[in-house]
Protein backbone atom coordinates (compact mmCIF):
# COMPACT_ATOMS: atom_id res chain seq x y z
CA UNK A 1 -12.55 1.25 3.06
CA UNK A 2 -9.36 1.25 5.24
CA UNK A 3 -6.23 2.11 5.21
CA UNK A 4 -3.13 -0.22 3.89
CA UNK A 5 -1.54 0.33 7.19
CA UNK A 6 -4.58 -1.13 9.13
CA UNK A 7 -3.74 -4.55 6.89
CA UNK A 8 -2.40 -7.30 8.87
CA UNK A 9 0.11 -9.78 7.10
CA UNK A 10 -1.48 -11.60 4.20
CA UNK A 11 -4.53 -9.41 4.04
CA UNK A 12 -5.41 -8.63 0.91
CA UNK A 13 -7.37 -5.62 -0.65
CA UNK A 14 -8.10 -3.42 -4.03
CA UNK A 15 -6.25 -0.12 -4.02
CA UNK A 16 -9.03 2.70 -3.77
CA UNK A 17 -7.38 6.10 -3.50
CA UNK A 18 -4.39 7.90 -2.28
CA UNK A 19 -4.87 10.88 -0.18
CA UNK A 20 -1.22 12.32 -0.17
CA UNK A 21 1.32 14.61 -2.24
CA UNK A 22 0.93 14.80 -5.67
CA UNK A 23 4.72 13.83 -5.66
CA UNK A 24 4.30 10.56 -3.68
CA UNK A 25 0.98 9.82 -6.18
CA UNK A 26 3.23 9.94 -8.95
CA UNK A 27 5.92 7.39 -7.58
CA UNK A 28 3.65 5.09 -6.30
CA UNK A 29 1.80 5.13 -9.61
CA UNK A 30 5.13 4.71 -11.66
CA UNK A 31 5.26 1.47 -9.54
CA UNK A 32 2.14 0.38 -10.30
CA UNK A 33 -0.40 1.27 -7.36
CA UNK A 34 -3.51 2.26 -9.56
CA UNK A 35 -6.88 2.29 -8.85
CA UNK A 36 -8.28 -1.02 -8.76
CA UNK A 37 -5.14 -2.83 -8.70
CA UNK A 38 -4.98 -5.90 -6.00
CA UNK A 39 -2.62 -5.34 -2.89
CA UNK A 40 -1.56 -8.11 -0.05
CA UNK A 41 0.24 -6.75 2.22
CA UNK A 42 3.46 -9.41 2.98
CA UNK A 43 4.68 -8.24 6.52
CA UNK A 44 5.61 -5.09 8.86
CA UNK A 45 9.25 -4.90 9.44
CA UNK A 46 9.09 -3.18 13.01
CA UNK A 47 12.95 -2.22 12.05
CA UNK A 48 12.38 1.54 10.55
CA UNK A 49 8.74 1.40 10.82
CA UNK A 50 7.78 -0.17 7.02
CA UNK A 51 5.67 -2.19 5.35
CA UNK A 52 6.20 -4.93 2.48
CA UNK A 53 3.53 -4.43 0.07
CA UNK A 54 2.60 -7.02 -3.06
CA UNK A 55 1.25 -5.65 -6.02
CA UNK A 56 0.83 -7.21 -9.16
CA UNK A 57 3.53 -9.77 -8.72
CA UNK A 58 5.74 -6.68 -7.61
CA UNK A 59 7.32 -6.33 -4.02
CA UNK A 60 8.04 -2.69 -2.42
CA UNK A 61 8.29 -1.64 0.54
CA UNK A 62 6.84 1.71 2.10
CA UNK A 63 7.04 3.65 5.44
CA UNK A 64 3.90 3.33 7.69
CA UNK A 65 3.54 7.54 7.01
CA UNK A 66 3.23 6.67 3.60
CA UNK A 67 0.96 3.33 3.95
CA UNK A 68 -1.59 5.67 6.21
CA UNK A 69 -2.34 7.88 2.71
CA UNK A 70 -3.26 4.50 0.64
CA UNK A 71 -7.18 3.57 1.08
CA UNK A 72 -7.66 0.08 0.53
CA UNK A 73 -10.94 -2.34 -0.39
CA UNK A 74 -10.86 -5.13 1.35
CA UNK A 75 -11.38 -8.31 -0.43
């Protein structure tokens, strides 16, 4: 497993586990990062420090801090 923010653009991955705040597990599951569901991530924008994340048809954006807590598959 890795992290999401170890994913360079257009890698691609299953969502394994989130090691962070119950609070940020809830929002990130509201928008749809479960376990199992497929991620690509789209690009860093060095502006701010974030990443564009794809999942299921859905873009979002995170901050790196928060892309460091998301453990990722690769596929």
């Amino acid at each position: 497993m890795t992290r999401l923010s170890d994913l360079h653009a257009g890698d691609t991955g299953l969502l394994r586990a989130m090691e962070c705040s119950p609070a940020l597990r809830l929002r990130l599951m509201e928008l749809g990062f479960l376990p199992g569901a497929p991620v690509r991530l789209v690009r860093r924008v060095a502006i701010g420090g974030l990443v564009e994340i794809e999942c299921r048809g859905c873009h979002l954006s995170l901050r790196m801090s928060e892309a460091e807590q998301v453990m990722i598959e690769r596929a």
